[in-house]
Protein backbone atom coordinates (compact mmCIF):
# COMPACT_ATOMS: atom_id res chain seq x y z
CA UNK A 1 0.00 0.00 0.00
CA UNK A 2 2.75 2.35 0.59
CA UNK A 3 4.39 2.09 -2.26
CA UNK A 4 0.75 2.78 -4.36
CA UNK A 5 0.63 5.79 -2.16
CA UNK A 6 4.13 6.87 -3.32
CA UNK A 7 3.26 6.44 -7.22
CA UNK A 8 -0.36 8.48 -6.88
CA UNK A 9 1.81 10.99 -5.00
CA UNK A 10 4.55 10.93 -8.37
CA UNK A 11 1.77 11.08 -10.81
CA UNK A 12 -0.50 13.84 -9.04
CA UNK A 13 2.91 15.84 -8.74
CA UNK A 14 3.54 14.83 -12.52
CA UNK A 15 -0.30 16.51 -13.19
CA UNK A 16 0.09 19.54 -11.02
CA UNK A 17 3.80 20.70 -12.32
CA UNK A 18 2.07 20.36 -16.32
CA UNK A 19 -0.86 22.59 -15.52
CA UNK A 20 0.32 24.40 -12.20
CA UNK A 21 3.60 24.16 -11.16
CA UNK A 22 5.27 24.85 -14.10
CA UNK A 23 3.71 27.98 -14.08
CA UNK A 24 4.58 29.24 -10.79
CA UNK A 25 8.46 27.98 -11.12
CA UNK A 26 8.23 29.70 -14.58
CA UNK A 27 6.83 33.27 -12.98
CA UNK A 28 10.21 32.46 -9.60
CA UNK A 29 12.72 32.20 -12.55
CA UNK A 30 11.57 35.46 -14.16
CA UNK A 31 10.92 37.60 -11.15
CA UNK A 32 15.00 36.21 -10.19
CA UNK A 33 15.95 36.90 -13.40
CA UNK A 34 14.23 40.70 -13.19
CA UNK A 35 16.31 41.07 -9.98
CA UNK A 36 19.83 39.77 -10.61
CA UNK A 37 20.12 40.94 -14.35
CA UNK A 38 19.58 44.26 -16.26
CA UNK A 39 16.54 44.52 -18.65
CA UNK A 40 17.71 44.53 -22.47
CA UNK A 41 15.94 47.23 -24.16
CA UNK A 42 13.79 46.65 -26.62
CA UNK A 43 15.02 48.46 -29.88
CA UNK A 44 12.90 51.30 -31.38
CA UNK A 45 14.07 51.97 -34.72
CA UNK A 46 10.47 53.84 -36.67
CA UNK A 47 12.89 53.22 -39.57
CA UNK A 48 13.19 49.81 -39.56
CA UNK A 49 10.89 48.64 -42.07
CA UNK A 50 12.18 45.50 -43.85
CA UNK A 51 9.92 43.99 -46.75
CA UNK A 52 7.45 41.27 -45.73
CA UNK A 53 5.52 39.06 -47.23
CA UNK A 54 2.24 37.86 -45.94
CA UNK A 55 2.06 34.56 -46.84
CA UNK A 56 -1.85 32.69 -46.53
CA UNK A 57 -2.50 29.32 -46.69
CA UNK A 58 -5.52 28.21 -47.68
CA UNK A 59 -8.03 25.21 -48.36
CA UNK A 60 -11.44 26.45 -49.86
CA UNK A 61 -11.43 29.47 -47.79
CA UNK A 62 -13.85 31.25 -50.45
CA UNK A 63 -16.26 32.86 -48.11
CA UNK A 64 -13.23 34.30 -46.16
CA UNK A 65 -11.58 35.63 -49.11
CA UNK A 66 -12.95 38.91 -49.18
CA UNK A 67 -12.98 39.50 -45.51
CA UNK A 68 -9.26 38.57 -45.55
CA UNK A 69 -8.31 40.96 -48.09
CA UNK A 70 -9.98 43.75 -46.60
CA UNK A 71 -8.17 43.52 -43.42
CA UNK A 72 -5.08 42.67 -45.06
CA UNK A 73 -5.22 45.95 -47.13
CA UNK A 74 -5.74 48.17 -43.68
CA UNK A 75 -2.95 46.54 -42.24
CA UNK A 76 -0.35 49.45 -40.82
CA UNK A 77 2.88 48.62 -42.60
CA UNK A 78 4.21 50.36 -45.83
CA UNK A 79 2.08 49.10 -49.02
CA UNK A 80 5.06 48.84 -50.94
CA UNK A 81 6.93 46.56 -48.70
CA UNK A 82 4.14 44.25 -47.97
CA UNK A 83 3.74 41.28 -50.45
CA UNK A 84 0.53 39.62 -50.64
CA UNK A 85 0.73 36.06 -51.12
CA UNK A 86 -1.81 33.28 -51.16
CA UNK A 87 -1.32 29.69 -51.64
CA UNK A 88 -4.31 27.47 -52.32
CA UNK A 89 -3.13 23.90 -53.38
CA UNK A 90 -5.78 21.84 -53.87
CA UNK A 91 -9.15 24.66 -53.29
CA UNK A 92 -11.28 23.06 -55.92
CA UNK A 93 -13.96 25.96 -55.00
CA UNK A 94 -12.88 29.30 -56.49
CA UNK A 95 -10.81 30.61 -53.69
CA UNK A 96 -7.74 31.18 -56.60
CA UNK A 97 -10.14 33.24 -58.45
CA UNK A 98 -11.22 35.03 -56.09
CA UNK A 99 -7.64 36.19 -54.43
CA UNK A 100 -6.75 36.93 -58.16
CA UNK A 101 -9.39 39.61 -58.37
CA UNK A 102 -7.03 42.04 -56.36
CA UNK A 103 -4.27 43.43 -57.89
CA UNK A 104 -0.61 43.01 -57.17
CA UNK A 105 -1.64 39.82 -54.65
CA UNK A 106 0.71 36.57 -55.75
CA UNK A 107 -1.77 33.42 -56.04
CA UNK A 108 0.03 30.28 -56.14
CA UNK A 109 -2.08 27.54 -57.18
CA UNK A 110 -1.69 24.08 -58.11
CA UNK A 111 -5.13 21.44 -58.24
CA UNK A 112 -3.48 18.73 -56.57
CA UNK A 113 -3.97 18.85 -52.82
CA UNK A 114 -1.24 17.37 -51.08
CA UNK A 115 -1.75 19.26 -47.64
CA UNK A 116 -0.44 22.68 -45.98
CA UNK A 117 2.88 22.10 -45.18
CA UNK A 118 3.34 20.82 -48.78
CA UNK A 119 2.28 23.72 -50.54
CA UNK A 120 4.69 25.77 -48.07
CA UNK A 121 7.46 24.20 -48.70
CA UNK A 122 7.11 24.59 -52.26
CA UNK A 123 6.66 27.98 -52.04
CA UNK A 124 9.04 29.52 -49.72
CA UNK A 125 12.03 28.80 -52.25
CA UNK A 126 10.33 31.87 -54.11
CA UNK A 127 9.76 34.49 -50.82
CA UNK A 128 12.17 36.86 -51.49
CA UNK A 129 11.94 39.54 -48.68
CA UNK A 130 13.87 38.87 -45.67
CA UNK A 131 10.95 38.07 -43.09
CA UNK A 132 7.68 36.24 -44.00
CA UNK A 133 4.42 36.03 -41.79
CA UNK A 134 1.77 33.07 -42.09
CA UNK A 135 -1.60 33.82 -41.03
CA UNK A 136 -4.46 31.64 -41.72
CA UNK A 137 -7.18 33.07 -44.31
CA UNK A 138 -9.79 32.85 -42.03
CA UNK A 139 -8.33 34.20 -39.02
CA UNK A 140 -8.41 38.85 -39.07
CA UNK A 141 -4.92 40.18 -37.70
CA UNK A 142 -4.97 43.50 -35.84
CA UNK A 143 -4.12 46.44 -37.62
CA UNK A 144 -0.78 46.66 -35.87
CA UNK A 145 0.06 43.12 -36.13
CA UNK A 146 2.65 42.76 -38.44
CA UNK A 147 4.68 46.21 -37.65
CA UNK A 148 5.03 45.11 -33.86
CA UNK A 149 6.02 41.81 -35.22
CA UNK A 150 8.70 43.25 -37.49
CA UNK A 151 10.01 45.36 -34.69
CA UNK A 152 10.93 42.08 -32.32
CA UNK A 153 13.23 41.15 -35.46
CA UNK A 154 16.16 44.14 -34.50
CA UNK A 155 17.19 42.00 -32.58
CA UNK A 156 19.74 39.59 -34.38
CA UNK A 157 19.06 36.96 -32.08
CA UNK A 158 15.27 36.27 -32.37
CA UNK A 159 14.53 34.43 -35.35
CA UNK A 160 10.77 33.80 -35.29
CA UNK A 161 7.85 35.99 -33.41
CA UNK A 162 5.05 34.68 -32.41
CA UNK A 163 1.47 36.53 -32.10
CA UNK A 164 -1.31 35.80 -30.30
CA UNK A 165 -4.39 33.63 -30.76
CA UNK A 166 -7.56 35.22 -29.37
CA UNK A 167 -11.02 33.78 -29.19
CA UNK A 168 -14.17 35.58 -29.99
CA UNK A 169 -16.14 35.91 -26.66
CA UNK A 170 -19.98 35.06 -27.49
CA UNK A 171 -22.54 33.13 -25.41
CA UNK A 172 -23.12 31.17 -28.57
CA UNK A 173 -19.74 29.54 -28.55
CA UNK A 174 -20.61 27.53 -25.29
CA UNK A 175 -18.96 25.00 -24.19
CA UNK A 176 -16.21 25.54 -27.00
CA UNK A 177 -15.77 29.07 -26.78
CA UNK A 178 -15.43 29.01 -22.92
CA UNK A 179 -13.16 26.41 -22.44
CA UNK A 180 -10.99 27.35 -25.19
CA UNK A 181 -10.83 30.89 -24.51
CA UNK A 182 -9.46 30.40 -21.04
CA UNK A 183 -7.10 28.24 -22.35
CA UNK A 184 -5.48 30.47 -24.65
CA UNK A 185 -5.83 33.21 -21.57
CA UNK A 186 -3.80 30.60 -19.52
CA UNK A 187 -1.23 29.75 -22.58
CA UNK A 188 -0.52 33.74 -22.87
CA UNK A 189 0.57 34.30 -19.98
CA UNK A 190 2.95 31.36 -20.10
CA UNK A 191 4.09 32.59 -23.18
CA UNK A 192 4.87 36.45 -22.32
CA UNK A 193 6.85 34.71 -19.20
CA UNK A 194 8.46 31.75 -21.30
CA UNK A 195 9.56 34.98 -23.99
CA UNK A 196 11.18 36.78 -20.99
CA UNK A 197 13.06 34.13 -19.38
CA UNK A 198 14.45 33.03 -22.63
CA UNK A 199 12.41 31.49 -25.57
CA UNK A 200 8.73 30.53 -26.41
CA UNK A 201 8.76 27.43 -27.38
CA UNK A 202 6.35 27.32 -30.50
CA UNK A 203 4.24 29.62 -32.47
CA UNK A 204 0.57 29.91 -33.49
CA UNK A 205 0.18 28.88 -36.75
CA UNK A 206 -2.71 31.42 -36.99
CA UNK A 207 0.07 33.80 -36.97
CA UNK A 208 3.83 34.05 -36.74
CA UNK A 209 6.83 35.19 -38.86
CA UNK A 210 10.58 34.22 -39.25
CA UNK A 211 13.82 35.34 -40.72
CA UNK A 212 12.90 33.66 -44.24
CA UNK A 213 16.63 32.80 -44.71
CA UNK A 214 16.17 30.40 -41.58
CA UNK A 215 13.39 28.16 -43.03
CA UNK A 216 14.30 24.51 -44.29
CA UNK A 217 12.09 22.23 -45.75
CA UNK A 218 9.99 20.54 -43.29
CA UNK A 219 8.65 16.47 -44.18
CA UNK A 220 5.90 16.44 -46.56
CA UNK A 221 4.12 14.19 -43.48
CA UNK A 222 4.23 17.37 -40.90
CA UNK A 223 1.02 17.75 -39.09
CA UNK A 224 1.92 20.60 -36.69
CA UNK A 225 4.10 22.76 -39.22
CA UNK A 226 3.67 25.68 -37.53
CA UNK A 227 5.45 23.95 -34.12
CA UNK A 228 7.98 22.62 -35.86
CA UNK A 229 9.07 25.23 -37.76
CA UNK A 230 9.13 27.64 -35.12
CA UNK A 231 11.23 25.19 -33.03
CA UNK A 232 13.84 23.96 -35.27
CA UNK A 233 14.33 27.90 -35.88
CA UNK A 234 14.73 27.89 -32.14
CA UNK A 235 17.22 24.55 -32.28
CA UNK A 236 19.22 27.14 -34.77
CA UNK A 237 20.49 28.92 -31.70
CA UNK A 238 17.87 32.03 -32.25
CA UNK A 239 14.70 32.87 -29.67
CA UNK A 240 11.06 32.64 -30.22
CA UNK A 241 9.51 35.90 -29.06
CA UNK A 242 6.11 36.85 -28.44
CA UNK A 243 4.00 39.82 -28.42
CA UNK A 244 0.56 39.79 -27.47
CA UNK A 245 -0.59 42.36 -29.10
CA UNK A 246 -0.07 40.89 -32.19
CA UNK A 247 -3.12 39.09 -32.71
CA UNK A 248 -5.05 37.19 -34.94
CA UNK A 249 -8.79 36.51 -33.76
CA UNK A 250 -10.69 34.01 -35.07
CA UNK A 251 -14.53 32.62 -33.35
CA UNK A 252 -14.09 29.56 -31.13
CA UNK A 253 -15.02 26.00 -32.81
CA UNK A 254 -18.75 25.71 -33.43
CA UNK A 255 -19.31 22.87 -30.65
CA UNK A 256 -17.00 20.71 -28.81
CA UNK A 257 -17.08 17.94 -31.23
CA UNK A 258 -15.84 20.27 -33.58
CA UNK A 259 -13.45 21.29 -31.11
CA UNK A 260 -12.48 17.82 -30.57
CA UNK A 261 -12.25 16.85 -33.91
CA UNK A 262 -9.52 19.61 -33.92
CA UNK A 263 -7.37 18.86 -30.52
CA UNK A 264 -6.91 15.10 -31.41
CA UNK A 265 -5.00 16.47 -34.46
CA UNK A 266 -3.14 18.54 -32.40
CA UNK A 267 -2.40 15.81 -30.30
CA UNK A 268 -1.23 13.56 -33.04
CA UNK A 269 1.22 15.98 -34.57
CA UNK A 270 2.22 16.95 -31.03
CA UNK A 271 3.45 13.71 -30.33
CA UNK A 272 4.80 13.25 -34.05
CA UNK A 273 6.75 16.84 -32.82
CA UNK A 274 7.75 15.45 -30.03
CA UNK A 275 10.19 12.35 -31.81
CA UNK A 276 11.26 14.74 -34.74
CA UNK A 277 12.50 17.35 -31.92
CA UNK A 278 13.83 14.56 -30.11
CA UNK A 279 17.38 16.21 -30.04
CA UNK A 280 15.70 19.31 -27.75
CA UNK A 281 15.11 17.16 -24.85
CA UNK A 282 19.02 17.08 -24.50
CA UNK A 283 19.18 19.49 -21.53
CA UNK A 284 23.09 19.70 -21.28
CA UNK A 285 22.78 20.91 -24.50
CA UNK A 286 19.76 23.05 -24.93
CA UNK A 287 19.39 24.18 -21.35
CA UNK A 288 17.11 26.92 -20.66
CA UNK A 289 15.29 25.88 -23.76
CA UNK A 290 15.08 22.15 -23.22
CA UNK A 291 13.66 23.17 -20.05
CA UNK A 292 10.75 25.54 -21.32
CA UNK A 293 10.01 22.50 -24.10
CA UNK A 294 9.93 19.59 -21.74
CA UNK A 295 8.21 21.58 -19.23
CA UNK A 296 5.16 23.57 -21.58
CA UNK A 297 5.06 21.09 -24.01
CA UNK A 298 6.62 17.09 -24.16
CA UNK A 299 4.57 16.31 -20.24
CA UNK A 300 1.43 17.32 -21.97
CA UNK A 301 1.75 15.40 -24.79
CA UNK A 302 3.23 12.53 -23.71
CA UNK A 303 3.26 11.24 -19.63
CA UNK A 304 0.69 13.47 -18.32
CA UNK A 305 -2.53 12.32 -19.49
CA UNK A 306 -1.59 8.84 -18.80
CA UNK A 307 -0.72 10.07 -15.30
CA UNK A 308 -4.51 11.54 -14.62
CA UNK A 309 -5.75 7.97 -15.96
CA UNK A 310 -3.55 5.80 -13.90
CA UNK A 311 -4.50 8.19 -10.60
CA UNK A 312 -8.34 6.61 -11.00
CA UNK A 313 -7.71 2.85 -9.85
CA UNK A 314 -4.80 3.55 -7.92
CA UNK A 315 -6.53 6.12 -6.17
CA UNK A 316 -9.77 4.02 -5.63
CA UNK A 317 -7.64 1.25 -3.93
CA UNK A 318 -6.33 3.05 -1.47
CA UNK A 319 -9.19 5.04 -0.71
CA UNK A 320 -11.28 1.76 -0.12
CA UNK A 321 -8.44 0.44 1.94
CA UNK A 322 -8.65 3.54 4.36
CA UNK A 323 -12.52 3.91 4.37
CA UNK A 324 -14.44 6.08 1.42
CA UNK A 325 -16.55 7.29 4.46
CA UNK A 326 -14.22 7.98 6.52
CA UNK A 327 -13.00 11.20 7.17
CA UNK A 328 -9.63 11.18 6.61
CA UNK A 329 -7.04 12.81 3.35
CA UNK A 330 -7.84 9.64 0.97
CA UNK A 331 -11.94 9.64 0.94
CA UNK A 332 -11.25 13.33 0.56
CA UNK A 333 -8.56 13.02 -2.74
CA UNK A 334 -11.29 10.17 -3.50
CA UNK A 335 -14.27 11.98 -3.77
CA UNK A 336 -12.69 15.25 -4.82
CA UNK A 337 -11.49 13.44 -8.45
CA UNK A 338 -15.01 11.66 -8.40
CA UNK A 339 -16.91 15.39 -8.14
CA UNK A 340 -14.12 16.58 -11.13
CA UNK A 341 -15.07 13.68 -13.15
CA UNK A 342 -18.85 14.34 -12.51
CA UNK A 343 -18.49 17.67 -13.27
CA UNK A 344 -17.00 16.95 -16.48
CA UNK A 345 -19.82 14.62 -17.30
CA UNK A 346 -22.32 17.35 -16.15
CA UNK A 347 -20.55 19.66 -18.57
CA UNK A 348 -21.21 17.07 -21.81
CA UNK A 349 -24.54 16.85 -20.93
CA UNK A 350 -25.08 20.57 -20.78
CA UNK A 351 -23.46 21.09 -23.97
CA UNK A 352 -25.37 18.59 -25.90
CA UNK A 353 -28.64 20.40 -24.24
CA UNK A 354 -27.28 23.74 -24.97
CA UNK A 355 -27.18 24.72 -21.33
CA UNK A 356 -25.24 27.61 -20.29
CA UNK A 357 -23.50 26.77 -16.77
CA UNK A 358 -20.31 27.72 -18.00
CA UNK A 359 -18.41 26.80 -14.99
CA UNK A 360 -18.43 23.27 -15.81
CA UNK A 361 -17.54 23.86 -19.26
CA UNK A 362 -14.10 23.93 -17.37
CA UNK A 363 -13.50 20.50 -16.10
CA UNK A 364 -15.30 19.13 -19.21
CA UNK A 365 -12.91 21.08 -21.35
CA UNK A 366 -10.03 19.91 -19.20
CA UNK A 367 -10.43 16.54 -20.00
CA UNK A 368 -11.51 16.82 -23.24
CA UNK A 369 -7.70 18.02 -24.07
CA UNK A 370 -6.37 14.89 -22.11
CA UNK A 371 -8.81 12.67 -24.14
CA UNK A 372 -7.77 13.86 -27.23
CA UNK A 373 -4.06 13.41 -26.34
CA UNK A 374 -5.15 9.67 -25.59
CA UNK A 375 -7.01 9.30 -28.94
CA UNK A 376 -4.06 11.56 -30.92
CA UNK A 377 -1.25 9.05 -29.72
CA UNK A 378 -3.65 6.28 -31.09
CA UNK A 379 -3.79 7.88 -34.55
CA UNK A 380 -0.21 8.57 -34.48
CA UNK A 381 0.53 5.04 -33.75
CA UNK A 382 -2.00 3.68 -36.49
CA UNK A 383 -0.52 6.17 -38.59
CA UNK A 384 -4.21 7.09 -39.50
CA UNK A 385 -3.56 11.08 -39.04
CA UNK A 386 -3.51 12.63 -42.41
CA UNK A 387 -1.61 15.83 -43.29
CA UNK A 388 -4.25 17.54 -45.18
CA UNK A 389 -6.64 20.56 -43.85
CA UNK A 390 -9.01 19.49 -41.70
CA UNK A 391 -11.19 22.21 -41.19
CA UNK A 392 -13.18 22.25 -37.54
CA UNK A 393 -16.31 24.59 -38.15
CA UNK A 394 -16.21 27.71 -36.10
CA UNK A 395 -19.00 29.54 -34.31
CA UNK A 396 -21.07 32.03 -36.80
């Protein structure tokens, strides 16, 4: 009995560290590093003003085309060093004609449709300015967006910049928009402090930029491109930075299947990341950055969902062993994971009857991300994942 006592103790440490602890060490290490070591100075050149290309992926994005455009256009950076560029391998609706209806915007277009990273990779040999920005066609940036991106590049050392993902905040998103919206809350704030103590570690693909000269052809297979590319810039020797009010907004997914649907991707290419950036979880080597990686990223794809499953039995035998009704610390760990675990149960059930306690959209959400990390390792295993858009519907 003692030693299952000593293993639910490991794995609930295992599952606080991912989701808590990590978070508080992270803020300890920046608030030391605050004290002991003068602030670097952002650099505030108005003249720096390198050419950029906007470069916009896109799968049969026709309804977004025109939206897109519009807030591309208003976009405050010079017009004539920001380059336009869509690339729409595979659209077999008219998204190609459509982009083409605007002058001076590149369309590169080929019918076969052999997925996103694909069509990068055989475009980026032709970017020709020195930084490039991705940003999903049906995600709008803020107007300011790209030139406080560009600014984070005066500094030779950072390499790629990420911006931030927000969700649009409306009752209708439920269950979806709630839990997904406080997640990306909780992930920037781990990002401005990850950016300050040394390095994000990954970008959002809805929208991030790099030193173009830095990009190398990722595997035709990729599922996360956006992850690994900002990474393996990172595994260069250069930072990730991040700057929240860069932002791309985009509505949360239309439902939590939807939303599902979506994170078991995720979770597949997350754990696909996670053996092609095998080298970054050499900590004598990478350091600070192996530490931010393992930490933020490898325990939640990898040990710490299996860690919240394995807690359930080995919890429930000890628990019975020292009386559920008794008052003592195991009934209460016993019965406080069985209320979680209702709660997330309560929170399916009130999504599929479009009930609006969002509260236990929380839990529900919660697990939902461990679930799909379960079901993602599956499909990586099976090899089942495929690399082509898979478009979750989003909230009207």
């Amino acid at each position: 009995m003692e030693t299952l006592k000593l293993t639910f103790w490991i794995l609930l440490a295992v599952v606080f560290y991912t989701y808590v602890g990590y978070g508080i060490v992270l803020y300890l290490m920046v608030v030391i590093k605050r004290r002991f070591s003068k602030p670097v100075p952002e650099l505030q050149d108005s003249e720096y003003e390198p050419e950029v290309t906007l470069l916009i992926p896109a799968y049969n994005e026709s309804d977004y085309v025109a939206q897109k455009m519009k807030n591309s256009f208003e976009l405050d950076y010079p017009k004539d060093k920001l380059k336009i560029c869509w690339v729409t391998d595979g659209s077999n609706d008219d998204t190609p004609d459509r982009v083409r209806e605007y002058e001076g915007v590149g369309v590169f277009h080929r019918d076969e449709r052999l997925g996103k990273i694909n069509a990068m990779n055989r475009v980026m040999p032709m970017v020709d300015t020195p930084i490039v920005v991705f940003s999903d066609a049906n995600t709008m940036l803020g107007k300011e967006s790209i030139r406080r991106i560009v600014r984070k590049f005066q500094n030779p050392q950072v390499g790629c910049v990420s911006g931030e993902k927000r969700i649009f905040d409306k009752s209708k998103d439920d269950a979806a928009g709630a839990g997904e919206g406080l997640y990306w809350k909780y992930e920037s704030t781990l990002k401005k402090l990850d950016a300050e103590l040394y390095s994000v570690v990954g970008a959002a693909g809805e929208l991030f930029a790099i030193r173009t000269a830095l990009y190398n052809i990722v595997e035709p297979d990729t599922i996360l491109d956006d992850f690994i590319i900002s990474l393996r810039v990172a595994k260069q020797g250069y930072t990730i930075q991040y700057d929240p009010e860069a932002y791309a907004i985009e509505s949360a997914s239309a439902n939590v299947k939807e939303e599902l649907k979506r994170k078991i991707r995720i979770s597949a290419g997350g754990i696909q990341s996670v053996v092609r950036l095998r080298a970054l979880l050499n900590i004598f080597k990478y350091k600070t950055l192996s530490f931010q990686y393992i930490s933020h990223r490898v325990l939640r794809w990898t040990i710490t969902p299996l860690c919240l499953i394995a807690m359930i039995p080995i919890l429930t035998v000890i628990a019975q062993n020292a009386g559920l009704w008794e008052p003592n610390l195991w009934s209460f760990l016993f019965w406080s994971q069985a209320f979680f675990y209702v709660a997330a149960i309560v929170g399916y059930v009130q999504e599929n009857k479009q009930l609006r306690i969002k509260l236990l959209f929380v839990p529900y959400y919660f697990m939902m991300m461990n679930y799909s990390v379960i079901m993602g390792l599956f499909r990586y295993l099976k090899k089942e994942q495929s690399v082509n858009w898979e478009r979750a519907q989003r909230a009207a």
